[in-house]
PDB file of N, CA and C in Angstrom:
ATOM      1  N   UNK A   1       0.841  -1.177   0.000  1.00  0.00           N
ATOM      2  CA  UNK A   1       0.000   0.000   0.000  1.00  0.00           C
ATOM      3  C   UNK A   1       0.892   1.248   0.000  1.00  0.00           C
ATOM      4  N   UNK A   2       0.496   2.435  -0.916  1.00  0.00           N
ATOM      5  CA  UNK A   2       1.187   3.729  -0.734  1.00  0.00           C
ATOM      6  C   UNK A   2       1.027   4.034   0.285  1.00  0.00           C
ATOM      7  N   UNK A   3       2.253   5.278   0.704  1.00  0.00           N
ATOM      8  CA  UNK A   3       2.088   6.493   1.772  1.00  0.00           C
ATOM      9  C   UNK A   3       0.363   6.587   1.729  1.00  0.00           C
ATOM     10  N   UNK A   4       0.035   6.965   2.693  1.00  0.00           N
ATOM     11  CA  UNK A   4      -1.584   7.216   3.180  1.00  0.00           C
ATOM     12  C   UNK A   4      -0.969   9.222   3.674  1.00  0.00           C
ATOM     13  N   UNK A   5      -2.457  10.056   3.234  1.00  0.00           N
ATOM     14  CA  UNK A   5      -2.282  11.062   4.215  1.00  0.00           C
ATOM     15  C   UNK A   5      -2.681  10.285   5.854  1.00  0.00           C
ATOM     16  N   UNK A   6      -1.950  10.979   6.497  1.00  0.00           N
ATOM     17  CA  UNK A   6      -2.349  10.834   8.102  1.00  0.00           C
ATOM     18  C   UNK A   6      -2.649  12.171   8.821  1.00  0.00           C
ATOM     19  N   UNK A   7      -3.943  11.819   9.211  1.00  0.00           N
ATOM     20  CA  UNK A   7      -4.358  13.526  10.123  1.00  0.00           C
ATOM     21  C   UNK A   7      -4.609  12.909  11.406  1.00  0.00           C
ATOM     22  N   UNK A   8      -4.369  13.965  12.521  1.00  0.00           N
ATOM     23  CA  UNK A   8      -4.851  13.735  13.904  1.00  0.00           C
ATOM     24  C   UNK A   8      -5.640  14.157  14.294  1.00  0.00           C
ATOM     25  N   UNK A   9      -6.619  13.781  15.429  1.00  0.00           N
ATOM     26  CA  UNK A   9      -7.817  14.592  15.800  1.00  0.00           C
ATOM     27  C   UNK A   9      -7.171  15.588  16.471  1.00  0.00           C
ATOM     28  N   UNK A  10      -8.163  16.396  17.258  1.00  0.00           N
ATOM     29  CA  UNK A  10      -7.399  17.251  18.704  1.00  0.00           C
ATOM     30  C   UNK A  10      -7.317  16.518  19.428  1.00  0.00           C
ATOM     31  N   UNK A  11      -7.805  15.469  19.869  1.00  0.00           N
ATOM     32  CA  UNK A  11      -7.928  14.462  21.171  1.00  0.00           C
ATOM     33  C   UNK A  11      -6.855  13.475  20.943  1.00  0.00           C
ATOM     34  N   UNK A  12      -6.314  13.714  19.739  1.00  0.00           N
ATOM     35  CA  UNK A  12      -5.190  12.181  20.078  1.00  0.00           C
ATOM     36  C   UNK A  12      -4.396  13.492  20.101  1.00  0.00           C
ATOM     37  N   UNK A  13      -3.923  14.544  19.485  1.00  0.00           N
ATOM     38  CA  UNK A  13      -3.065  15.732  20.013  1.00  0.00           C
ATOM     39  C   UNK A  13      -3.010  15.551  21.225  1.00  0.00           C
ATOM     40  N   UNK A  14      -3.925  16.167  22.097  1.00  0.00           N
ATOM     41  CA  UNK A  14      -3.787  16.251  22.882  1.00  0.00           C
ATOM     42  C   UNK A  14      -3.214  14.806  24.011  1.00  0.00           C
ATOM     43  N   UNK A  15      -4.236  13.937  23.736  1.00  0.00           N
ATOM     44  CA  UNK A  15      -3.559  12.812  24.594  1.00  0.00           C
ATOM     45  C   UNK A  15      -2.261  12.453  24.575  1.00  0.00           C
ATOM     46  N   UNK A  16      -1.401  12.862  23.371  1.00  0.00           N
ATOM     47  CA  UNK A  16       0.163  12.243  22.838  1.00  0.00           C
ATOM     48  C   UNK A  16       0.515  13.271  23.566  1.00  0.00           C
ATOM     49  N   UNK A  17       0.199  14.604  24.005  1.00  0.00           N
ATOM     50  CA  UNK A  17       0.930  15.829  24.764  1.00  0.00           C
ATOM     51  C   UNK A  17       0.811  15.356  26.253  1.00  0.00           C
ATOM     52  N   UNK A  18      -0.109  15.096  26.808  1.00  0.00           N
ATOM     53  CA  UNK A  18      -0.624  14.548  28.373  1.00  0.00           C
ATOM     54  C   UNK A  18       0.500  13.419  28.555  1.00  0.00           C
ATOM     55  N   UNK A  19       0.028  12.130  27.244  1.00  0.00           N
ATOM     56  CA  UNK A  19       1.238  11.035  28.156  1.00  0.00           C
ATOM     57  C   UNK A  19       2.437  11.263  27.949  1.00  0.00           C
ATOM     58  N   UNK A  20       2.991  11.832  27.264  1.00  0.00           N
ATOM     59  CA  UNK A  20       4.322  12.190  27.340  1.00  0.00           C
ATOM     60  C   UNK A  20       4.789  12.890  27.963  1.00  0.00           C
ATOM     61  N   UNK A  21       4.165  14.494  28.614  1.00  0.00           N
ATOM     62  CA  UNK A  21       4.174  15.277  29.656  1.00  0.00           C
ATOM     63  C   UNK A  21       4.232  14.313  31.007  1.00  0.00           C
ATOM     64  N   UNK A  22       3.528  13.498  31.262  1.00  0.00           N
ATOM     65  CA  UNK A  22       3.181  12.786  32.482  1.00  0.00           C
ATOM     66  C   UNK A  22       4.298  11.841  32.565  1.00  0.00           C
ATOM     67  N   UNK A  23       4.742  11.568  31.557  1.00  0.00           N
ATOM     68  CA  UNK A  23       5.692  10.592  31.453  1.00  0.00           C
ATOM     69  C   UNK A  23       7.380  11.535  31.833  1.00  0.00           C
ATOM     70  N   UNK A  24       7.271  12.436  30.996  1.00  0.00           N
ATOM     71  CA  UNK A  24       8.604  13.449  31.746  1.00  0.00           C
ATOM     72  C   UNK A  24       8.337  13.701  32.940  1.00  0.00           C
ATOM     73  N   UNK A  25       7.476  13.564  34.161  1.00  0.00           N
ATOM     74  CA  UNK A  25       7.873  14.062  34.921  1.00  0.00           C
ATOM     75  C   UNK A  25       8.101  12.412  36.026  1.00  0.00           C
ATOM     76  N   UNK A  26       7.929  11.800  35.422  1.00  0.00           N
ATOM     77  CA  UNK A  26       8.956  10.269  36.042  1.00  0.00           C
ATOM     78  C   UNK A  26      10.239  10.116  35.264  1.00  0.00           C
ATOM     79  N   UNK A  27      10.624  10.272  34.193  1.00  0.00           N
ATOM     80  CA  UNK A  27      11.704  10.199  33.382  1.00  0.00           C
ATOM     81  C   UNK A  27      11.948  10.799  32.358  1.00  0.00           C
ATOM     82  N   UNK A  28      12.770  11.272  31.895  1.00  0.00           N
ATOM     83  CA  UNK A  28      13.043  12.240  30.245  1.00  0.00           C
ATOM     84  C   UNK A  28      13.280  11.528  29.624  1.00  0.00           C
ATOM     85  N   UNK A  29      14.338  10.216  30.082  1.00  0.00           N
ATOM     86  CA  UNK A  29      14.602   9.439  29.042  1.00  0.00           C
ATOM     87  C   UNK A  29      13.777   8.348  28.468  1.00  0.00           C
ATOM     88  N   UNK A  30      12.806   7.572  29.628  1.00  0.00           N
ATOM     89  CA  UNK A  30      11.199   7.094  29.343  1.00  0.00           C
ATOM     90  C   UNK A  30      10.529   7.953  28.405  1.00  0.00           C
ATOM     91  N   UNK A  31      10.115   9.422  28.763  1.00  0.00           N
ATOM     92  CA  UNK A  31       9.735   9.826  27.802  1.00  0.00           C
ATOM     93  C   UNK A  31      10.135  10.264  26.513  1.00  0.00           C
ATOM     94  N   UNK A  32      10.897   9.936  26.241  1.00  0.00           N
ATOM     95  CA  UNK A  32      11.804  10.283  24.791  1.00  0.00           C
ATOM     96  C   UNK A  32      12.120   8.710  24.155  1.00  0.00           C
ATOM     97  N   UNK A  33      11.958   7.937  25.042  1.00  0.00           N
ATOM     98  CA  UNK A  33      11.968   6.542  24.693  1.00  0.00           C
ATOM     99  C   UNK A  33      10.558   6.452  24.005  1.00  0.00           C
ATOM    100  N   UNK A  34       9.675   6.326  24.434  1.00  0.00           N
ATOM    101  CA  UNK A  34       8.522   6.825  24.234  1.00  0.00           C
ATOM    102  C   UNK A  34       7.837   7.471  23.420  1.00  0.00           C
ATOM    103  N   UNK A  35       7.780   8.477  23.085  1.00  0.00           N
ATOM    104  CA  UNK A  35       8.093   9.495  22.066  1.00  0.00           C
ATOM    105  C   UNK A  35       8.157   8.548  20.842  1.00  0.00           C
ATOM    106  N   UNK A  36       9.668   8.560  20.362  1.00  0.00           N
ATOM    107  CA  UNK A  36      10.545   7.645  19.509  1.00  0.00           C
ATOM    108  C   UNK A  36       9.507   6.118  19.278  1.00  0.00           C
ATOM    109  N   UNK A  37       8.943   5.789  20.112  1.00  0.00           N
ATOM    110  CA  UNK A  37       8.238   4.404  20.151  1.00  0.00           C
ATOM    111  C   UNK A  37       7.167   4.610  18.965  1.00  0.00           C
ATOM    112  N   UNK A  38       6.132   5.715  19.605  1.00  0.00           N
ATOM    113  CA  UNK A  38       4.949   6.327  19.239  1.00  0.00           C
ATOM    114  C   UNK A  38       5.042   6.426  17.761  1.00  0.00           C
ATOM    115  N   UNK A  39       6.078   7.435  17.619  1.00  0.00           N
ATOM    116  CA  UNK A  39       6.463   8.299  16.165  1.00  0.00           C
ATOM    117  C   UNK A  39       6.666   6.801  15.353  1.00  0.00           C
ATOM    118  N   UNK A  40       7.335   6.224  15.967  1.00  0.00           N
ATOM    119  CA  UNK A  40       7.997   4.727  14.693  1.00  0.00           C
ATOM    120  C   UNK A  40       6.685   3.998  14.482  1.00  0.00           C
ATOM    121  N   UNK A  41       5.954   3.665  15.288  1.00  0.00           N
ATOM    122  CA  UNK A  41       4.718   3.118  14.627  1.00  0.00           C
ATOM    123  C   UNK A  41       3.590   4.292  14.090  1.00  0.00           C
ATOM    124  N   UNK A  42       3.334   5.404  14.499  1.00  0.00           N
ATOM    125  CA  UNK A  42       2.673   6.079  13.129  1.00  0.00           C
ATOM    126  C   UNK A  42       3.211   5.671  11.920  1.00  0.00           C
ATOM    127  N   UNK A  43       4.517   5.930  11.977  1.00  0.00           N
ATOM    128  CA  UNK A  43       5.514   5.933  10.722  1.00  0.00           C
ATOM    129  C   UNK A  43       4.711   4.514   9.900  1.00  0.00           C
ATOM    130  N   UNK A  44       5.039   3.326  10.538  1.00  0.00           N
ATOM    131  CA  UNK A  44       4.577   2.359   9.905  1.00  0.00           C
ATOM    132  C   UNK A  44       3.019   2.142   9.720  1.00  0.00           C
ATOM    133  N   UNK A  45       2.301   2.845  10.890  1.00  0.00           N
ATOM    134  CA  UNK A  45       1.108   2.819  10.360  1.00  0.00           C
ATOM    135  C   UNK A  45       0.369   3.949   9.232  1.00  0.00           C
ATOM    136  N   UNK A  46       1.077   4.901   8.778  1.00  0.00           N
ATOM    137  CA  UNK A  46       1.057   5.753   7.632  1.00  0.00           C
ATOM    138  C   UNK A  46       1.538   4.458   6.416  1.00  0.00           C
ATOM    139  N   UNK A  47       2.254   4.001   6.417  1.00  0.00           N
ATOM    140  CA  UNK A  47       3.062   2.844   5.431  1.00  0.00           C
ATOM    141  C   UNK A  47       2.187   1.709   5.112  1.00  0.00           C
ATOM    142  N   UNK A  48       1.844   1.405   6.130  1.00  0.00           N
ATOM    143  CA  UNK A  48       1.131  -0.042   6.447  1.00  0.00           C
ATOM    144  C   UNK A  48      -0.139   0.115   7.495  1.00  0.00           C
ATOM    145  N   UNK A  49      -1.025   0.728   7.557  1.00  0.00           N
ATOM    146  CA  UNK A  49      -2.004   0.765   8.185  1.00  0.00           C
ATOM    147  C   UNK A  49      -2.875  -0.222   8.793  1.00  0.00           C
ATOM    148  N   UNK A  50      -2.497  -1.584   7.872  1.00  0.00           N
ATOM    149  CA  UNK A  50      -3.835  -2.941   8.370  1.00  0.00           C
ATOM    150  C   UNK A  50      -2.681  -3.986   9.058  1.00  0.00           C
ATOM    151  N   UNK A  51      -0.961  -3.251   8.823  1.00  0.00           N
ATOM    152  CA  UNK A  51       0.051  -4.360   8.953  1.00  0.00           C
ATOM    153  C   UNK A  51       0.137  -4.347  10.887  1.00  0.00           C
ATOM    154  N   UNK A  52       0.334  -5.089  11.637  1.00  0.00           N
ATOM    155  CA  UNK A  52       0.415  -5.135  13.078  1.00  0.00           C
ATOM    156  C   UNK A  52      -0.686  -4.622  13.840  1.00  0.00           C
ATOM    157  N   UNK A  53      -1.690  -4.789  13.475  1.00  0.00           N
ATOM    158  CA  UNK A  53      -3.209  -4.299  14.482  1.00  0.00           C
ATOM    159  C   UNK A  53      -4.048  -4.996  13.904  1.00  0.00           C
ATOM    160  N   UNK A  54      -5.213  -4.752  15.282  1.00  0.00           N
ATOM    161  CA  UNK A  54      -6.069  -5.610  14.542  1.00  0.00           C
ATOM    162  C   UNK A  54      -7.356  -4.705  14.791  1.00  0.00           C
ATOM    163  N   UNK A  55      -8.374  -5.253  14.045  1.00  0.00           N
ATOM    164  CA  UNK A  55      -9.838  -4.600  13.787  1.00  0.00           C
ATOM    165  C   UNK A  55     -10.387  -4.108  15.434  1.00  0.00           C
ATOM    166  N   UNK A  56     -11.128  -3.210  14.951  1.00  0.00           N
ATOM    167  CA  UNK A  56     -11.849  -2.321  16.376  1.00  0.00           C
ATOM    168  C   UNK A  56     -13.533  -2.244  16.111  1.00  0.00           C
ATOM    169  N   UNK A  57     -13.816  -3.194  16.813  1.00  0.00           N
ATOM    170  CA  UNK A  57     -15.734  -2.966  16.070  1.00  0.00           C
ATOM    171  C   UNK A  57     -16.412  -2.137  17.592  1.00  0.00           C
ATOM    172  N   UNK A  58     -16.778  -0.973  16.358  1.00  0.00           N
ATOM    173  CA  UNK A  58     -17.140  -0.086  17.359  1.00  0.00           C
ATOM    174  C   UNK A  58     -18.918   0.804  17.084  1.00  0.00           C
ATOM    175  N   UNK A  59     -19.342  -0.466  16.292  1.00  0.00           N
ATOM    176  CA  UNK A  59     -20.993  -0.201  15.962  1.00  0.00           C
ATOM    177  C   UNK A  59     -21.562   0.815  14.565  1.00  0.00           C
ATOM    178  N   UNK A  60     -19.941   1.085  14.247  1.00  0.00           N
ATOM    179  CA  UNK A  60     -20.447   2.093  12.789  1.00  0.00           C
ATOM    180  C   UNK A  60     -19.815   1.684  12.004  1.00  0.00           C
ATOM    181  N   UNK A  61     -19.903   2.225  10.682  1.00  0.00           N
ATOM    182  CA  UNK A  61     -19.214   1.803   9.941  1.00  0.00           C
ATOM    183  C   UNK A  61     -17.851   2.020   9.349  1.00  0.00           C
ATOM    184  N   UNK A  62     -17.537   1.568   9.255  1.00  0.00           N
ATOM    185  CA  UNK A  62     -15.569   1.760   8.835  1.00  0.00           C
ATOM    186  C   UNK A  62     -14.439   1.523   9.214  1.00  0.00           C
ATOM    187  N   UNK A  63     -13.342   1.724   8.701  1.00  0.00           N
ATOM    188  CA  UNK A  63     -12.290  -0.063   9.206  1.00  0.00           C
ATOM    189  C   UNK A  63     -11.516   0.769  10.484  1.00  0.00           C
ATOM    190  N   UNK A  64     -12.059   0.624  11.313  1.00  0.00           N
ATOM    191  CA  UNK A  64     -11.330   1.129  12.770  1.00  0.00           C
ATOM    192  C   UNK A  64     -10.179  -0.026  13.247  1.00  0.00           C
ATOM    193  N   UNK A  65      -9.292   0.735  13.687  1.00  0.00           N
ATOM    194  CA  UNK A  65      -7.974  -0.191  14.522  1.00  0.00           C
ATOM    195  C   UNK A  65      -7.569   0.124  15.423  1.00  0.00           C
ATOM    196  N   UNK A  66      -6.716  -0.798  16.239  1.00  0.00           N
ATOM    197  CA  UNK A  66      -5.663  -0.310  17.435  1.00  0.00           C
ATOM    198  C   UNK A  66      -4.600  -1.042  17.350  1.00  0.00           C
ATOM    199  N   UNK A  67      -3.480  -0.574  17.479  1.00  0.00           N
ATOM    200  CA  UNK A  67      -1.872  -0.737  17.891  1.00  0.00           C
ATOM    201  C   UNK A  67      -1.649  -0.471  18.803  1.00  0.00           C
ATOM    202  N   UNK A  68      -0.230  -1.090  19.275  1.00  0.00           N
ATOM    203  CA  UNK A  68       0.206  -0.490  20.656  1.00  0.00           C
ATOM    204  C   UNK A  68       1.535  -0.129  20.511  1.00  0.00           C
ATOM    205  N   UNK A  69       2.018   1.153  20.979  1.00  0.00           N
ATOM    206  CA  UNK A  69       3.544   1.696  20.880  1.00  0.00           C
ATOM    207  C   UNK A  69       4.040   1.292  22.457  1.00  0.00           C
ATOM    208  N   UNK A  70       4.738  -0.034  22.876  1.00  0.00           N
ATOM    209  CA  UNK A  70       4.790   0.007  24.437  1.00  0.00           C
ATOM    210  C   UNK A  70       3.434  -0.223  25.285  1.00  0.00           C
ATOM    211  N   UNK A  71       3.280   1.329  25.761  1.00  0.00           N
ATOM    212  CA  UNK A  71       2.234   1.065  26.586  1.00  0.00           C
ATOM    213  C   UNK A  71       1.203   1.879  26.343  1.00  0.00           C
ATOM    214  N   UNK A  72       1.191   2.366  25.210  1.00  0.00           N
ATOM    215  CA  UNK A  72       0.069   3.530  24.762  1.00  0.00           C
ATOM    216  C   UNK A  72      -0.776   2.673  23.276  1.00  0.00           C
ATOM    217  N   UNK A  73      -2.016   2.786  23.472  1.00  0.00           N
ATOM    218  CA  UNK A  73      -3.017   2.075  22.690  1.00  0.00           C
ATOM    219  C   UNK A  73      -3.257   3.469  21.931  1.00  0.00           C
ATOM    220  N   UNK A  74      -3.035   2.857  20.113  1.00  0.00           N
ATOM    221  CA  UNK A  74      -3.450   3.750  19.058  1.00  0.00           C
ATOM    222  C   UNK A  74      -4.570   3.557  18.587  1.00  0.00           C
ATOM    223  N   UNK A  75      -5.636   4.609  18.459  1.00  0.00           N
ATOM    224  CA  UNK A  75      -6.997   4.113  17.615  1.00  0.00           C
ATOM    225  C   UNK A  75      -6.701   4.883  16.442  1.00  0.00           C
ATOM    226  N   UNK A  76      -6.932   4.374  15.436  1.00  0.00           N
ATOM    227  CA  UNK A  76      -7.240   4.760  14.196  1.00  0.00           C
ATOM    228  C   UNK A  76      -8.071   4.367  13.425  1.00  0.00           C
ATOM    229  N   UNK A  77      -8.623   5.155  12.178  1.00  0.00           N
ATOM    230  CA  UNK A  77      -9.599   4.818  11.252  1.00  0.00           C
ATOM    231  C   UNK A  77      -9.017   5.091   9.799  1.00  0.00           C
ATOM    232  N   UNK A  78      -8.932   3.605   9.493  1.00  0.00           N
ATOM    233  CA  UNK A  78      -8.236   4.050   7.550  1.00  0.00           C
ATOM    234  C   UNK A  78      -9.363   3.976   6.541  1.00  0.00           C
ATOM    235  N   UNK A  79      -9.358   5.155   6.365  1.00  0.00           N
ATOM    236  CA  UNK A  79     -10.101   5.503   5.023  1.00  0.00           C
ATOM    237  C   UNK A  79      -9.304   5.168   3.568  1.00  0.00           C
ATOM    238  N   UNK A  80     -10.036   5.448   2.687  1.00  0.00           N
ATOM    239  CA  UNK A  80      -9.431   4.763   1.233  1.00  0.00           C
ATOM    240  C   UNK A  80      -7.941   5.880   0.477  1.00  0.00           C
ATOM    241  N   UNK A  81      -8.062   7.113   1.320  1.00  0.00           N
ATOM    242  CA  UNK A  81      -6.441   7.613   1.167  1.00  0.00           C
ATOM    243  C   UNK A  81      -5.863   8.245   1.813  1.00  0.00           C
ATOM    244  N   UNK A  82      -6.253   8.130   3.365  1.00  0.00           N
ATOM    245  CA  UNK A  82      -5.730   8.416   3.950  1.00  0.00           C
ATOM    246  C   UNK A  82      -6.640   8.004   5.805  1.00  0.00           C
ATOM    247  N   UNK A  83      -5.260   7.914   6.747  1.00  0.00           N
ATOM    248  CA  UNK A  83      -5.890   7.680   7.871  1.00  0.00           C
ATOM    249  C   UNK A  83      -5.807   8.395   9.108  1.00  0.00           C
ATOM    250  N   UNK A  84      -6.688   8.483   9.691  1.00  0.00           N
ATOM    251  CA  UNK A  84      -7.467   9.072  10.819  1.00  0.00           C
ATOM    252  C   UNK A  84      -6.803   8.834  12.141  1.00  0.00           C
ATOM    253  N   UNK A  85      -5.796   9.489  12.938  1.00  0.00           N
ATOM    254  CA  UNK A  85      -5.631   8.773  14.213  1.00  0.00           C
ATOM    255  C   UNK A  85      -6.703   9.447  14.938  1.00  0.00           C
ATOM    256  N   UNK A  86      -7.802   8.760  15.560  1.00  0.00           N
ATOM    257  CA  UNK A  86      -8.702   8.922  16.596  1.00  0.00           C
ATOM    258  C   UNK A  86      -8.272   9.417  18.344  1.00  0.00           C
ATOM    259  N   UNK A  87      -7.050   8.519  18.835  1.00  0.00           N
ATOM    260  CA  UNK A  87      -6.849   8.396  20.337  1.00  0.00           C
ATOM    261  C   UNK A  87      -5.562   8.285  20.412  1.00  0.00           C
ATOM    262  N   UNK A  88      -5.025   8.438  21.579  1.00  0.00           N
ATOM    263  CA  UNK A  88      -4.115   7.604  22.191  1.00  0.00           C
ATOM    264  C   UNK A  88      -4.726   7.695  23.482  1.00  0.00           C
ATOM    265  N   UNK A  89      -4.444   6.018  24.403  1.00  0.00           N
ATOM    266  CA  UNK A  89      -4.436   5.792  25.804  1.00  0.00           C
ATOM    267  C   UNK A  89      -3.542   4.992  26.304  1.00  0.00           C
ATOM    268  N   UNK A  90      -2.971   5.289  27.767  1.00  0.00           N
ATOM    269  CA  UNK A  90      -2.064   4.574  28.483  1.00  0.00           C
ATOM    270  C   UNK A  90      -2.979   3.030  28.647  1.00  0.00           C
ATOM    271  N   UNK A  91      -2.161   1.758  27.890  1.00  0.00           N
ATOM    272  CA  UNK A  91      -2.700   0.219  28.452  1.00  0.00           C
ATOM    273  C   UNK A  91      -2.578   0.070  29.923  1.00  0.00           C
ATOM    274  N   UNK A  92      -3.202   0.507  30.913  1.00  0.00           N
ATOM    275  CA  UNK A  92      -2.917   0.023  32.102  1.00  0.00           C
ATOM    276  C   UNK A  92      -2.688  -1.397  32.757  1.00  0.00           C
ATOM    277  N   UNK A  93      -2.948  -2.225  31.890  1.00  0.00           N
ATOM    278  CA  UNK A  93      -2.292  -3.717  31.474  1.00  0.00           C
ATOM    279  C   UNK A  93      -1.087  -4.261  31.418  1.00  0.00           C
ATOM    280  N   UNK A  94      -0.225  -3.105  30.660  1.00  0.00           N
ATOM    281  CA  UNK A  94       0.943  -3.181  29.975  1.00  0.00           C
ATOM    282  C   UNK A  94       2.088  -2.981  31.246  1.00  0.00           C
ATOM    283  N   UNK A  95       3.136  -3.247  31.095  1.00  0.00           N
ATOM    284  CA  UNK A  95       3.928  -3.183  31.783  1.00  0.00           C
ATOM    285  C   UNK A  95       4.557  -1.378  31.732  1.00  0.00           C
ATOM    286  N   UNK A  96       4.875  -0.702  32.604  1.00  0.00           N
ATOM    287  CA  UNK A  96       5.445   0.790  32.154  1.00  0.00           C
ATOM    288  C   UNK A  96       6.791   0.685  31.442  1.00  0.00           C
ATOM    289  N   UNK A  97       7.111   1.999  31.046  1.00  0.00           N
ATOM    290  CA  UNK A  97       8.335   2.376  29.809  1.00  0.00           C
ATOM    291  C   UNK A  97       9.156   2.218  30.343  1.00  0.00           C
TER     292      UNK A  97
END
Protein backbone atom coordinates (compact mmCIF):
# COMPACT_ATOMS: atom_id res chain seq x y z
CA UNK A 1 0.00 0.00 0.00
CA UNK A 2 1.19 3.73 -0.73
CA UNK A 3 2.09 6.49 1.77
CA UNK A 4 -1.58 7.22 3.18
CA UNK A 5 -2.28 11.06 4.21
CA UNK A 6 -2.35 10.83 8.10
CA UNK A 7 -4.36 13.53 10.12
CA UNK A 8 -4.85 13.74 13.90
CA UNK A 9 -7.82 14.59 15.80
CA UNK A 10 -7.40 17.25 18.70
CA UNK A 11 -7.93 14.46 21.17
CA UNK A 12 -5.19 12.18 20.08
CA UNK A 13 -3.07 15.73 20.01
CA UNK A 14 -3.79 16.25 22.88
CA UNK A 15 -3.56 12.81 24.59
CA UNK A 16 0.16 12.24 22.84
CA UNK A 17 0.93 15.83 24.76
CA UNK A 18 -0.62 14.55 28.37
CA UNK A 19 1.24 11.03 28.16
CA UNK A 20 4.32 12.19 27.34
CA UNK A 21 4.17 15.28 29.66
CA UNK A 22 3.18 12.79 32.48
CA UNK A 23 5.69 10.59 31.45
CA UNK A 24 8.60 13.45 31.75
CA UNK A 25 7.87 14.06 34.92
CA UNK A 26 8.96 10.27 36.04
CA UNK A 27 11.70 10.20 33.38
CA UNK A 28 13.04 12.24 30.24
CA UNK A 29 14.60 9.44 29.04
CA UNK A 30 11.20 7.09 29.34
CA UNK A 31 9.74 9.83 27.80
CA UNK A 32 11.80 10.28 24.79
CA UNK A 33 11.97 6.54 24.69
CA UNK A 34 8.52 6.83 24.23
CA UNK A 35 8.09 9.50 22.07
CA UNK A 36 10.55 7.64 19.51
CA UNK A 37 8.24 4.40 20.15
CA UNK A 38 4.95 6.33 19.24
CA UNK A 39 6.46 8.30 16.17
CA UNK A 40 8.00 4.73 14.69
CA UNK A 41 4.72 3.12 14.63
CA UNK A 42 2.67 6.08 13.13
CA UNK A 43 5.51 5.93 10.72
CA UNK A 44 4.58 2.36 9.91
CA UNK A 45 1.11 2.82 10.36
CA UNK A 46 1.06 5.75 7.63
CA UNK A 47 3.06 2.84 5.43
CA UNK A 48 1.13 -0.04 6.45
CA UNK A 49 -2.00 0.76 8.18
CA UNK A 50 -3.83 -2.94 8.37
CA UNK A 51 0.05 -4.36 8.95
CA UNK A 52 0.42 -5.14 13.08
CA UNK A 53 -3.21 -4.30 14.48
CA UNK A 54 -6.07 -5.61 14.54
CA UNK A 55 -9.84 -4.60 13.79
CA UNK A 56 -11.85 -2.32 16.38
CA UNK A 57 -15.73 -2.97 16.07
CA UNK A 58 -17.14 -0.09 17.36
CA UNK A 59 -20.99 -0.20 15.96
CA UNK A 60 -20.45 2.09 12.79
CA UNK A 61 -19.21 1.80 9.94
CA UNK A 62 -15.57 1.76 8.84
CA UNK A 63 -12.29 -0.06 9.21
CA UNK A 64 -11.33 1.13 12.77
CA UNK A 65 -7.97 -0.19 14.52
CA UNK A 66 -5.66 -0.31 17.44
CA UNK A 67 -1.87 -0.74 17.89
CA UNK A 68 0.21 -0.49 20.66
CA UNK A 69 3.54 1.70 20.88
CA UNK A 70 4.79 0.01 24.44
CA UNK A 71 2.23 1.06 26.59
CA UNK A 72 0.07 3.53 24.76
CA UNK A 73 -3.02 2.08 22.69
CA UNK A 74 -3.45 3.75 19.06
CA UNK A 75 -7.00 4.11 17.62
CA UNK A 76 -7.24 4.76 14.20
CA UNK A 77 -9.60 4.82 11.25
CA UNK A 78 -8.24 4.05 7.55
CA UNK A 79 -10.10 5.50 5.02
CA UNK A 80 -9.43 4.76 1.23
CA UNK A 81 -6.44 7.61 1.17
CA UNK A 82 -5.73 8.42 3.95
CA UNK A 83 -5.89 7.68 7.87
CA UNK A 84 -7.47 9.07 10.82
CA UNK A 85 -5.63 8.77 14.21
CA UNK A 86 -8.70 8.92 16.60
CA UNK A 87 -6.85 8.40 20.34
CA UNK A 88 -4.12 7.60 22.19
CA UNK A 89 -4.44 5.79 25.80
CA UNK A 90 -2.06 4.57 28.48
CA UNK A 91 -2.70 0.22 28.45
CA UNK A 92 -2.92 0.02 32.10
CA UNK A 93 -2.29 -3.72 31.47
CA UNK A 94 0.94 -3.18 29.98
CA UNK A 95 3.93 -3.18 31.78
CA UNK A 96 5.45 0.79 32.15
CA UNK A 97 8.33 2.38 29.81
Amino acid sequence: MNTQEMIFTSQAVEAFREIIGNTQEVSLIAAEKLRAKIFHKLHLIQHHPIQGSKTLNVGIDGNFRITTALSVKIYYKVEENRTVVLDMLIDKDSKPV
